[in-house]
N, C-alpha and C. Protein backbone atom coordinates (compact mmCIF):
# COMPACT_ATOMS: atom_id res chain seq x y z
N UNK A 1 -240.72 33.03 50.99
CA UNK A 1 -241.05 33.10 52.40
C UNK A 1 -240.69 31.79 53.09
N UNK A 2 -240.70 30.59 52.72
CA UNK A 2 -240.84 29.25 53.16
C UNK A 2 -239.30 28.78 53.51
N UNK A 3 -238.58 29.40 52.54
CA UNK A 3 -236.91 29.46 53.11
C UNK A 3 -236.58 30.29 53.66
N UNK A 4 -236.75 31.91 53.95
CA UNK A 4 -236.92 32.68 54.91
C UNK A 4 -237.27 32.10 56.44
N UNK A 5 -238.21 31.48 56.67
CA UNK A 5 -238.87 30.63 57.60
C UNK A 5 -237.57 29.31 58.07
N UNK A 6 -237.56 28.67 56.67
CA UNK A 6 -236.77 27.69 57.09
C UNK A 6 -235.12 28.01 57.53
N UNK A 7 -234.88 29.02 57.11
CA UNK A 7 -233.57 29.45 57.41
C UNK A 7 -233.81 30.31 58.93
N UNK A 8 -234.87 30.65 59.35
CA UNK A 8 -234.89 31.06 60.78
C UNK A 8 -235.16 29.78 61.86
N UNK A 9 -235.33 28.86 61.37
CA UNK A 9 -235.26 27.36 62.43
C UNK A 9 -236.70 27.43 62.59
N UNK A 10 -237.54 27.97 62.05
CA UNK A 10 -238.91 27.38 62.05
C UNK A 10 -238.92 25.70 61.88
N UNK A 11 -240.01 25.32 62.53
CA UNK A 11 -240.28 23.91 62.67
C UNK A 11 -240.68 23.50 60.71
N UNK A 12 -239.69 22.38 60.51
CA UNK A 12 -240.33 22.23 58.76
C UNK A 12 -241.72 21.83 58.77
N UNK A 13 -242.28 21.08 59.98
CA UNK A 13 -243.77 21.31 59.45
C UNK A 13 -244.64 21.63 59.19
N UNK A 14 -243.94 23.15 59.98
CA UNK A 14 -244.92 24.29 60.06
C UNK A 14 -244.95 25.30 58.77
N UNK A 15 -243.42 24.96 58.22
CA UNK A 15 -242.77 25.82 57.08
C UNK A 15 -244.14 25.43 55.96
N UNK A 16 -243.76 23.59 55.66
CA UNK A 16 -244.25 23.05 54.75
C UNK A 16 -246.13 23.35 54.82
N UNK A 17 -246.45 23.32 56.17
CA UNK A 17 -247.83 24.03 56.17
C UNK A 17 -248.54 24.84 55.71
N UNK A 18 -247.77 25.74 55.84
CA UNK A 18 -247.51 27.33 55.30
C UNK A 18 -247.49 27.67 53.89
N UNK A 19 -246.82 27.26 53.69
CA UNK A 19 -246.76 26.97 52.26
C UNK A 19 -247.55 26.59 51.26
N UNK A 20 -248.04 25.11 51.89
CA UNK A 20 -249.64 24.65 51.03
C UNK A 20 -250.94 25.42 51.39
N UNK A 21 -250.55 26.65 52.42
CA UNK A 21 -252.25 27.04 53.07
C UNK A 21 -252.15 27.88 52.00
N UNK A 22 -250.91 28.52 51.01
CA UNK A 22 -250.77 29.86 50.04
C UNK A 22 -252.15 29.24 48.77
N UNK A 23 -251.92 28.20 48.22
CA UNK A 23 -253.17 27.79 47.60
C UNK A 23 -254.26 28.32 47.73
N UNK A 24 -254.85 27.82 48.92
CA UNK A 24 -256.36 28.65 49.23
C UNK A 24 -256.50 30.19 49.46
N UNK A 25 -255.44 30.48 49.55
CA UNK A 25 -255.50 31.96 49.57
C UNK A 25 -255.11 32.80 48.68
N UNK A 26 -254.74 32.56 47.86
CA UNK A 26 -254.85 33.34 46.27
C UNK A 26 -256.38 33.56 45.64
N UNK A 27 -256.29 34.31 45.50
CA UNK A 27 -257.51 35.21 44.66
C UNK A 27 -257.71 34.78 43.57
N UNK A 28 -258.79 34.07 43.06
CA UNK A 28 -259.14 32.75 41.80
C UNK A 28 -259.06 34.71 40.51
N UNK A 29 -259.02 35.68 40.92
CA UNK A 29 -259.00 36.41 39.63
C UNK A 29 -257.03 36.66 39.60
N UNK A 30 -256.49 36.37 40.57
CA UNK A 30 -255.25 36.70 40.68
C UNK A 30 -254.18 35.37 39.79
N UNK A 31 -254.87 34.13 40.26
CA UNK A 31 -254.04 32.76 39.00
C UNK A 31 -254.43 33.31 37.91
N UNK A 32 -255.72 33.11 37.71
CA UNK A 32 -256.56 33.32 36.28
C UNK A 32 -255.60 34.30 35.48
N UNK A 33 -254.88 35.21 36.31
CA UNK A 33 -254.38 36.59 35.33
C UNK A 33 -252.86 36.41 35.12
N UNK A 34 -252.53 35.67 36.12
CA UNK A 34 -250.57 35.24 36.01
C UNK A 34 -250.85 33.94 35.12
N UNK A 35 -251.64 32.99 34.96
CA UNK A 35 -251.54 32.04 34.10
C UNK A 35 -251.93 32.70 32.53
N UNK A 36 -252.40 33.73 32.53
CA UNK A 36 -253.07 33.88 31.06
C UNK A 36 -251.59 34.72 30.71
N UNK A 37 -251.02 35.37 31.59
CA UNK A 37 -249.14 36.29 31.07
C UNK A 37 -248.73 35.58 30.84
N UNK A 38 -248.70 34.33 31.82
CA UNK A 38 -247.76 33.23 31.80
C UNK A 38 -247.66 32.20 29.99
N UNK A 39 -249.30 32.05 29.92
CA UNK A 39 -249.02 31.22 28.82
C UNK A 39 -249.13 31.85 27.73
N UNK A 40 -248.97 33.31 28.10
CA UNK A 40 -249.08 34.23 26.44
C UNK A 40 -247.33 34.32 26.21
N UNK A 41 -246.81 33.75 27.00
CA UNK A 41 -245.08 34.43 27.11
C UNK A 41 -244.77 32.31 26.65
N UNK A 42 -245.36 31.68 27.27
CA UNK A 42 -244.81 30.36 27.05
C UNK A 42 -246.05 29.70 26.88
N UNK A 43 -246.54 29.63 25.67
CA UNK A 43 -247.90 28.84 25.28
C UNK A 43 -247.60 27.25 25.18
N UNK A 44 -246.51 26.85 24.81
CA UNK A 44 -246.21 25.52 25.00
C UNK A 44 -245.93 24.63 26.14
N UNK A 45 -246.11 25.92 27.37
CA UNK A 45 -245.17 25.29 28.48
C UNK A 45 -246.66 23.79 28.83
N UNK A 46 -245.15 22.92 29.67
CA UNK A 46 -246.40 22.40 30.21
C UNK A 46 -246.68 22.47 31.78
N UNK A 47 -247.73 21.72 32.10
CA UNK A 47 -247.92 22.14 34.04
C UNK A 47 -248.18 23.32 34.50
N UNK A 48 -248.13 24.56 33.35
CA UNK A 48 -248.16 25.88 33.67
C UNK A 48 -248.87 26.30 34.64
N UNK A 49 -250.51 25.61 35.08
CA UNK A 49 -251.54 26.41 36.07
C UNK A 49 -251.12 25.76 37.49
N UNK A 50 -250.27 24.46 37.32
CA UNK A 50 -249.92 24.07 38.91
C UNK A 50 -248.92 24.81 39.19
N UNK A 51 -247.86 25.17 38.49
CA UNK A 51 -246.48 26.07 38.70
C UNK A 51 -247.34 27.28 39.12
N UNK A 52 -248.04 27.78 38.50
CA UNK A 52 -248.51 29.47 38.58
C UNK A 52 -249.43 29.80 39.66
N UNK A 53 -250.57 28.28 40.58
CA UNK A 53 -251.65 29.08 40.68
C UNK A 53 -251.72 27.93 42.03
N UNK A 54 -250.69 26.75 41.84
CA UNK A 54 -250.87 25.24 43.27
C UNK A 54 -249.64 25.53 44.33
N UNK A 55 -249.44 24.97 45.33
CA UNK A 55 -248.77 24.75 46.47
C UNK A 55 -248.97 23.43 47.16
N UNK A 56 -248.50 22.80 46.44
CA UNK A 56 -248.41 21.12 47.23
C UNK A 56 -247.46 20.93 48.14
N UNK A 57 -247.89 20.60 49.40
CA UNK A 57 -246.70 20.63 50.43
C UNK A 57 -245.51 19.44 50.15
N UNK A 58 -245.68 18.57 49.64
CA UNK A 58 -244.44 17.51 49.01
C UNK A 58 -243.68 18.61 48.29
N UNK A 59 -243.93 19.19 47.24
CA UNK A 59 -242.81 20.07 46.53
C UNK A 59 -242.34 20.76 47.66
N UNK A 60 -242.91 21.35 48.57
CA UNK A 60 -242.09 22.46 49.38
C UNK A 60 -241.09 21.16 50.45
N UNK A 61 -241.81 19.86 50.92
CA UNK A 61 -241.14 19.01 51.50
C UNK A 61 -239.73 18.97 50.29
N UNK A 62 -240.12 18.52 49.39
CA UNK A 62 -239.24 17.92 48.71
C UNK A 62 -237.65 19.07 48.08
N UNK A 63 -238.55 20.65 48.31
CA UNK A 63 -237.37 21.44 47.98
C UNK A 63 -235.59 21.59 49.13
N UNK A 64 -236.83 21.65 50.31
CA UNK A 64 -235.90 21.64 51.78
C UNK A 64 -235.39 20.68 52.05
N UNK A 65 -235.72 19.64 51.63
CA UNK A 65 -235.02 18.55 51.87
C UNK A 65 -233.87 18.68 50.70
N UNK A 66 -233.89 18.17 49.57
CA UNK A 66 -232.74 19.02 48.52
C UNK A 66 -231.70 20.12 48.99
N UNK A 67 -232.22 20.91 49.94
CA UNK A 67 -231.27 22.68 50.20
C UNK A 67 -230.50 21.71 51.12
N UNK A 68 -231.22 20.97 52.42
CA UNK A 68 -230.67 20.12 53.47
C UNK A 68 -229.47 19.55 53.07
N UNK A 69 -229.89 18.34 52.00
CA UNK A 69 -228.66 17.55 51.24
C UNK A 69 -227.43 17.89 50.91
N UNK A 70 -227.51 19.12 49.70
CA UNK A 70 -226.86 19.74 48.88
C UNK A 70 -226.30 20.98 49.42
N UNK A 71 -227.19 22.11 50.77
CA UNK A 71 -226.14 22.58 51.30
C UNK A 71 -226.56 22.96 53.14
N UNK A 72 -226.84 21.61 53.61
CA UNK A 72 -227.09 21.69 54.70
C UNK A 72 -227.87 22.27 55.43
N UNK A 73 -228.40 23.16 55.19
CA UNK A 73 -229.40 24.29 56.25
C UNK A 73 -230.28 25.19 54.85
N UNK A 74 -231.15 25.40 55.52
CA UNK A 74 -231.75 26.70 54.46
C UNK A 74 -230.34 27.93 54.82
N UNK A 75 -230.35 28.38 55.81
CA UNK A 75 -229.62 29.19 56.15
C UNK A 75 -228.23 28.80 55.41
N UNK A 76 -227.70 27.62 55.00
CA UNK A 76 -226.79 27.69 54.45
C UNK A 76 -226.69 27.90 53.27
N UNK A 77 -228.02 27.99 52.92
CA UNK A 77 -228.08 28.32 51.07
C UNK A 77 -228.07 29.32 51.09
N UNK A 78 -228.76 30.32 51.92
CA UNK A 78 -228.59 31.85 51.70
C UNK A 78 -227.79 31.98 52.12
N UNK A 79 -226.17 31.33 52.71
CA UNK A 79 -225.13 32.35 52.51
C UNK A 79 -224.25 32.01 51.65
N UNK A 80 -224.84 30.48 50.74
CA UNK A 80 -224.11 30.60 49.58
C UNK A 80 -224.43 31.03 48.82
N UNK A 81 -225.41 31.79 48.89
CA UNK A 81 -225.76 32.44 47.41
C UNK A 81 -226.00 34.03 48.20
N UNK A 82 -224.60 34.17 48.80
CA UNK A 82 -224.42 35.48 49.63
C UNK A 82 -225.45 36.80 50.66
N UNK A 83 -225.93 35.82 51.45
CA UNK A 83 -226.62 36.52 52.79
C UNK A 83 -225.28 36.65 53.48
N UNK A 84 -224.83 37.11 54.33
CA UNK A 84 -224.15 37.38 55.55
C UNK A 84 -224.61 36.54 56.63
N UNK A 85 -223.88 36.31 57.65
CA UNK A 85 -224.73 35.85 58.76
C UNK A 85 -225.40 36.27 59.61
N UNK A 86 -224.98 37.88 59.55
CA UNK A 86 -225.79 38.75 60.36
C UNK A 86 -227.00 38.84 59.61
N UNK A 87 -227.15 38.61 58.51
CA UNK A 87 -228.45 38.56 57.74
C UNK A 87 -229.30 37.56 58.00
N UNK A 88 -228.59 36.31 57.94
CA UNK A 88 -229.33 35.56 58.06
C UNK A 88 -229.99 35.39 59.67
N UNK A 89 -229.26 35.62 60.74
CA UNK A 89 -229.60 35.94 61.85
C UNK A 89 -230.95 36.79 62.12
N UNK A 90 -230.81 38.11 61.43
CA UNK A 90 -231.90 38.94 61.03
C UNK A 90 -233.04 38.82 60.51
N UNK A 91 -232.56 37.57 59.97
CA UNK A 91 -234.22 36.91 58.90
C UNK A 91 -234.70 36.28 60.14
N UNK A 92 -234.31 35.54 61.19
CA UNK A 92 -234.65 34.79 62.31
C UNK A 92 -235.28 35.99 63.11
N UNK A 93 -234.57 37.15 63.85
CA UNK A 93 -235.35 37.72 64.50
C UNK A 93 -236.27 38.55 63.86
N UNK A 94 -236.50 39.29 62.84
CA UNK A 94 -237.86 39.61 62.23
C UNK A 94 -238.72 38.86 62.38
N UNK A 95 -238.63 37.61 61.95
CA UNK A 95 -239.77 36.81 61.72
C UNK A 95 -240.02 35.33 62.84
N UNK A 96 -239.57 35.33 63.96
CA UNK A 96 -239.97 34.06 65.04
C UNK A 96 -239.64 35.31 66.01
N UNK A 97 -240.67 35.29 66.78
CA UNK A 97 -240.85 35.78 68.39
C UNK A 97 -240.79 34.72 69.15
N UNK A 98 -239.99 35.31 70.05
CA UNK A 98 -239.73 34.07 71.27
C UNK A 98 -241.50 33.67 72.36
N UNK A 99 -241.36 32.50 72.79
CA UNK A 99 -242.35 32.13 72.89
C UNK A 99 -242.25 32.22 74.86
């Protein structure tokens, strides 16, 4: 959703907001049950319950900034990894109403 967002010209602070509010809103029986698949499939992993169950807005800062670098726009990552532009256009008007 957060590159969806960011590829429609949402404001990044609002993206990165968004993103960390997903934390508090997961259902403490809903981690509990993707971390227990999770570490029955990879019992060695490590960090597993922050990957599976956290949303720190630095990682989401730190992803968009990376897409920025490496391929300029969110929107430009989804059309290198083949959106259309009418698609990507489309991800913009679904999701931002004009104000």
């Amino acid at each position: 959703v957060a590159l969806a967002l960011a590829a429609a010209d949402v404001e990044r602070d609002d993206v990165v907001a968004d993103y960390a509010r997903t934390e508090a809103l997961l259902p403490e029986w809903r981690s509990t049950s993707v971390v227990a698949h999770l570490r029955r499939l990879h019992p060695h992993a490590r960090h597993l319950e922050d990957l599976a169950s956290k949303s720190p807005a630095s990682v989401m800062a730190d992803l968009l900034a990376d897409i920025d670098r490496r391929y300029g726009s969110a929107g430009d990552y989804l059309r290198a990894h083949g959106m259309t532009d009418d698609e990507v256009h489309e991800v913009k008007r679904v999701l931002v109403t004009a104000r």
